[in-house]
C-alpha atoms as a PDB file:
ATOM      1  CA  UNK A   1      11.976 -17.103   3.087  1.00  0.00           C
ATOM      2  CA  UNK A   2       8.122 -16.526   2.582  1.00  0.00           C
ATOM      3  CA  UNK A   3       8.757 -13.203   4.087  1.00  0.00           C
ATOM      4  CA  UNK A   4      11.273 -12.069   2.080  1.00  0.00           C
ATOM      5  CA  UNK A   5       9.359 -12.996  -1.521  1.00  0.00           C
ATOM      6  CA  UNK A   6       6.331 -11.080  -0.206  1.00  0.00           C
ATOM      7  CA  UNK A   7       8.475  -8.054   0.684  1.00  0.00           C
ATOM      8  CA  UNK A   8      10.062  -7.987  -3.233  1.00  0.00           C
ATOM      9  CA  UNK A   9       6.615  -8.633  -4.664  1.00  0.00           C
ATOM     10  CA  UNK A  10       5.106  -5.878  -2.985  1.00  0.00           C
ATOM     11  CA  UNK A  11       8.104  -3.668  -3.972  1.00  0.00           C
ATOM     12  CA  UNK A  12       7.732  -4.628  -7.436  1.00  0.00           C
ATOM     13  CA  UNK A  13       3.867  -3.670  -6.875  1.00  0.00           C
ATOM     14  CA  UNK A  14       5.126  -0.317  -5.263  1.00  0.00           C
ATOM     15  CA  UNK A  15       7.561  -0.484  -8.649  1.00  0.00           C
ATOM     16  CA  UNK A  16       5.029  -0.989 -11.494  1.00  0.00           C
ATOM     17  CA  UNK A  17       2.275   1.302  -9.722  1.00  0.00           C
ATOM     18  CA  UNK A  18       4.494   4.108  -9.137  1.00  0.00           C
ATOM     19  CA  UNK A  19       5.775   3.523 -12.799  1.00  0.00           C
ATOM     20  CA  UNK A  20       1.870   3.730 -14.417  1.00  0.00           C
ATOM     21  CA  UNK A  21       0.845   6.790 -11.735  1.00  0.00           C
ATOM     22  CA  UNK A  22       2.077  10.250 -12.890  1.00  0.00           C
ATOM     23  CA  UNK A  23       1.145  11.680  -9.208  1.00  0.00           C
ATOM     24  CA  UNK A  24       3.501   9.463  -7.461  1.00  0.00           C
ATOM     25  CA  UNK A  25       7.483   8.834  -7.789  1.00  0.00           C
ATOM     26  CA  UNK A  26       9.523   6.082  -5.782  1.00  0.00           C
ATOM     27  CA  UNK A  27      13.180   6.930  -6.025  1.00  0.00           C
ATOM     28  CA  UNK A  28      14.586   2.713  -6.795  1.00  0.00           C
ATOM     29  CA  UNK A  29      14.186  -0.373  -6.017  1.00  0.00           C
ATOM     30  CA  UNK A  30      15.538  -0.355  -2.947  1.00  0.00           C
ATOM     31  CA  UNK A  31      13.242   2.559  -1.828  1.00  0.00           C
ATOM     32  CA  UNK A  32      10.407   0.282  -2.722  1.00  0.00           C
ATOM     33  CA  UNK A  33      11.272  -2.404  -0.030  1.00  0.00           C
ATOM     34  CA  UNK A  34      11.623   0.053   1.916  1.00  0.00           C
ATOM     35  CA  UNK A  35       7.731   1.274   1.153  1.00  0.00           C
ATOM     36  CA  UNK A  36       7.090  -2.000   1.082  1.00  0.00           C
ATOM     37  CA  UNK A  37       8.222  -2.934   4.716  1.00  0.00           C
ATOM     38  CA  UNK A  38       6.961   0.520   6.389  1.00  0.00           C
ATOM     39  CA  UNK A  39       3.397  -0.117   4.423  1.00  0.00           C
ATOM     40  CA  UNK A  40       3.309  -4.063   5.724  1.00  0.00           C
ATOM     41  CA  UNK A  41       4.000  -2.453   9.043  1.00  0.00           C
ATOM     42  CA  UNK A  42       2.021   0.880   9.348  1.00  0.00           C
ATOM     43  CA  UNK A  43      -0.834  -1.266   8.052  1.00  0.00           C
ATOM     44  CA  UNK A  44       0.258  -3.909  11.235  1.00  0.00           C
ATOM     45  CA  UNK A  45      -0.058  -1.471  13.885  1.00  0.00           C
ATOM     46  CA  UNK A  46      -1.540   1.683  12.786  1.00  0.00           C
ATOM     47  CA  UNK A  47      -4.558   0.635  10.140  1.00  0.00           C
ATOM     48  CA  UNK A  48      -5.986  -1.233  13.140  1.00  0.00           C
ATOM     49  CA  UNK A  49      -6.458   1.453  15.638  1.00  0.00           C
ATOM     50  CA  UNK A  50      -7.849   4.357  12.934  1.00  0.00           C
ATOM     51  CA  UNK A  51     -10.199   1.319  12.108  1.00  0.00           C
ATOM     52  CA  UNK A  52     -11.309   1.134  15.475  1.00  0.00           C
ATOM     53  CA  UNK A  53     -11.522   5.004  15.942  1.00  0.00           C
ATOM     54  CA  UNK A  54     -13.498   5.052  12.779  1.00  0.00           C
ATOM     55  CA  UNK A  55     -16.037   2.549  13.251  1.00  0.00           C
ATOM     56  CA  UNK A  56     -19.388   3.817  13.433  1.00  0.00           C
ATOM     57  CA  UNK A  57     -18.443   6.594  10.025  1.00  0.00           C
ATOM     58  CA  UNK A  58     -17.029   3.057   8.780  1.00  0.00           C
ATOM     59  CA  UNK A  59     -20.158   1.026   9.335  1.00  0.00           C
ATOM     60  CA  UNK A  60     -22.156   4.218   7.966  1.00  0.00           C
ATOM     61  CA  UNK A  61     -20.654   3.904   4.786  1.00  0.00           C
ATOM     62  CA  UNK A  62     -20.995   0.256   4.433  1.00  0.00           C
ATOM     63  CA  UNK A  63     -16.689  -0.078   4.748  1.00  0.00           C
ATOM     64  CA  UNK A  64     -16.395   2.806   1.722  1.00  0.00           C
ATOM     65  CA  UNK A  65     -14.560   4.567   4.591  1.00  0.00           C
ATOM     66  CA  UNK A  66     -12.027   1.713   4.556  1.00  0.00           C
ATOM     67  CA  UNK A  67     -10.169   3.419   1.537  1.00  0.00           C
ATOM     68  CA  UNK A  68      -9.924   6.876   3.272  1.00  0.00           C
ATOM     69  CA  UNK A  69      -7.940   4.383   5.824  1.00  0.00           C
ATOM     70  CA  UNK A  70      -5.749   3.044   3.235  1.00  0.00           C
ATOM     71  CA  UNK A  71      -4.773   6.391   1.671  1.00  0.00           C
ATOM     72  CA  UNK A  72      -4.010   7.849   4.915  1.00  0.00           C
ATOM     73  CA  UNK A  73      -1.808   4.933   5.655  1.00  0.00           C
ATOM     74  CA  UNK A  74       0.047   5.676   1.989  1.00  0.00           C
ATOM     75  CA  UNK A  75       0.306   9.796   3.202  1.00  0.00           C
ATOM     76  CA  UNK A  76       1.461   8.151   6.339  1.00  0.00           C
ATOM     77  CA  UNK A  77       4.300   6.670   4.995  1.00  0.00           C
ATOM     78  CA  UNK A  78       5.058   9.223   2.384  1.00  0.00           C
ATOM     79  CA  UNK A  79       6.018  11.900   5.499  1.00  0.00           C
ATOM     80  CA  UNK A  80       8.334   8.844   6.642  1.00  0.00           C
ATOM     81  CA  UNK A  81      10.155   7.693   3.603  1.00  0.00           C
ATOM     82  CA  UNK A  82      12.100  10.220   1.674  1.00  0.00           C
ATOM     83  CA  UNK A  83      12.892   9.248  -2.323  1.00  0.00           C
ATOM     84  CA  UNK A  84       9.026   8.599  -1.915  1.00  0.00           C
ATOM     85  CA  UNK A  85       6.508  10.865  -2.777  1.00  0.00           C
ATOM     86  CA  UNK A  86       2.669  11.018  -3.179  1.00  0.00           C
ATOM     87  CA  UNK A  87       1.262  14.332  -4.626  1.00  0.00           C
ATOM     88  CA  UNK A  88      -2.080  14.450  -3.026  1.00  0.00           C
ATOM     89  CA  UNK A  89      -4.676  12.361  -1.158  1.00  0.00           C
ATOM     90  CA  UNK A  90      -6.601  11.583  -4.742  1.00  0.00           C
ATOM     91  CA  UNK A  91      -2.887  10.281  -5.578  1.00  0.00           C
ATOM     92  CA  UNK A  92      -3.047   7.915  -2.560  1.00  0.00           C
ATOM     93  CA  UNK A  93      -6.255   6.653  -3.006  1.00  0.00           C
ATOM     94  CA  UNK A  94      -5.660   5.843  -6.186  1.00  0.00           C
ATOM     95  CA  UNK A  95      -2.021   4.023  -5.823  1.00  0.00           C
ATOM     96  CA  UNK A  96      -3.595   2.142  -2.681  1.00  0.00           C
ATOM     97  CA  UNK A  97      -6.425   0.682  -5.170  1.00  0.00           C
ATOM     98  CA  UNK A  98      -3.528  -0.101  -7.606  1.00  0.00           C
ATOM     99  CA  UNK A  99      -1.207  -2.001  -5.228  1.00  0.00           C
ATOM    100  CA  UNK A 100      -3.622  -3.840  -3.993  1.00  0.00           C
ATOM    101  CA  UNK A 101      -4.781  -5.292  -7.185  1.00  0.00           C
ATOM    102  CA  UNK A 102      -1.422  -5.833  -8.290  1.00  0.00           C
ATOM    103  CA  UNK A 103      -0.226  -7.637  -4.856  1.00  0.00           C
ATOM    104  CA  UNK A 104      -3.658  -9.588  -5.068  1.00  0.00           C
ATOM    105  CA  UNK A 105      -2.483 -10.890  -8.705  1.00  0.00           C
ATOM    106  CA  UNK A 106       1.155 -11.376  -7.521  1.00  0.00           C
ATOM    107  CA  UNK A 107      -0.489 -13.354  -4.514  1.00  0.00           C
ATOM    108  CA  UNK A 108      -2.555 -15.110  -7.368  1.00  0.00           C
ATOM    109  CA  UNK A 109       0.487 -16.138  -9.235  1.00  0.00           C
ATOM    110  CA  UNK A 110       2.635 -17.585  -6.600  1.00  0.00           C
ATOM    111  CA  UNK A 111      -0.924 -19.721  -5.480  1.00  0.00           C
ATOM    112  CA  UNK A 112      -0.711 -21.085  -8.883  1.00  0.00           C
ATOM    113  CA  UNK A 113       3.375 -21.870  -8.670  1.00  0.00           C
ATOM    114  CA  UNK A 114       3.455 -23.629  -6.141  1.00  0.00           C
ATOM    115  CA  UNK A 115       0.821 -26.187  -6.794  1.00  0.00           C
END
């Protein structure tokens, strides 16, 4: 059940950041859990290995690298998903900053629910 609340918060993140970001358009709600599972996963398997291929430009720019990673991973699943689409890399970067600051007060929220 846990699972399946994070999955519709993070498509409601996909939702409201794709709503306030002119460069990026998410066909519906049911594209967004969609994005939502494929980013959960692609950031799973595939954020780990470019972090490890990455490493020493990584530690060179103190982790600043780390959001290169994260925008990649959101062009990544762009070319997957279609009724999702992400103009540019500036685009990505920008709606990965977004979603995570909107998951991290979603995350925030359901902390303070369930105490």
């Amino acid at each position: 059940m846990n699972v399946i609340v994070k999955i519709v918060l993070s498509a409601l993140a996909v939702i409201v950041a794709a709503y306030l970001l002119p460069g990026i358009y998410v066909d519906g709600f049911f594209t967004a859990i969609v994005i939502a599972i494929v980013l959960s996963l692609l950031n799973a398997v595939v954020k780990p290995l470019l972090i490890l291929l990455t490493l020493p430009i990584t530690l060179l720019t103190l982790g600043v690298f780390l959001l290169v990673i994260n925008a990649l991973i959101i062009l990544l699943a762009d070319s997957l998903i279609s009724g999702f689409v992400v103009h540019n890399f500036w685009w990505a970067l920008i709606f990965s900053l977004l979603l995570s600051l909107i998951n991290s007060l979603f995350s925030d929220l359901r902390k303070e629910h369930q105490k």
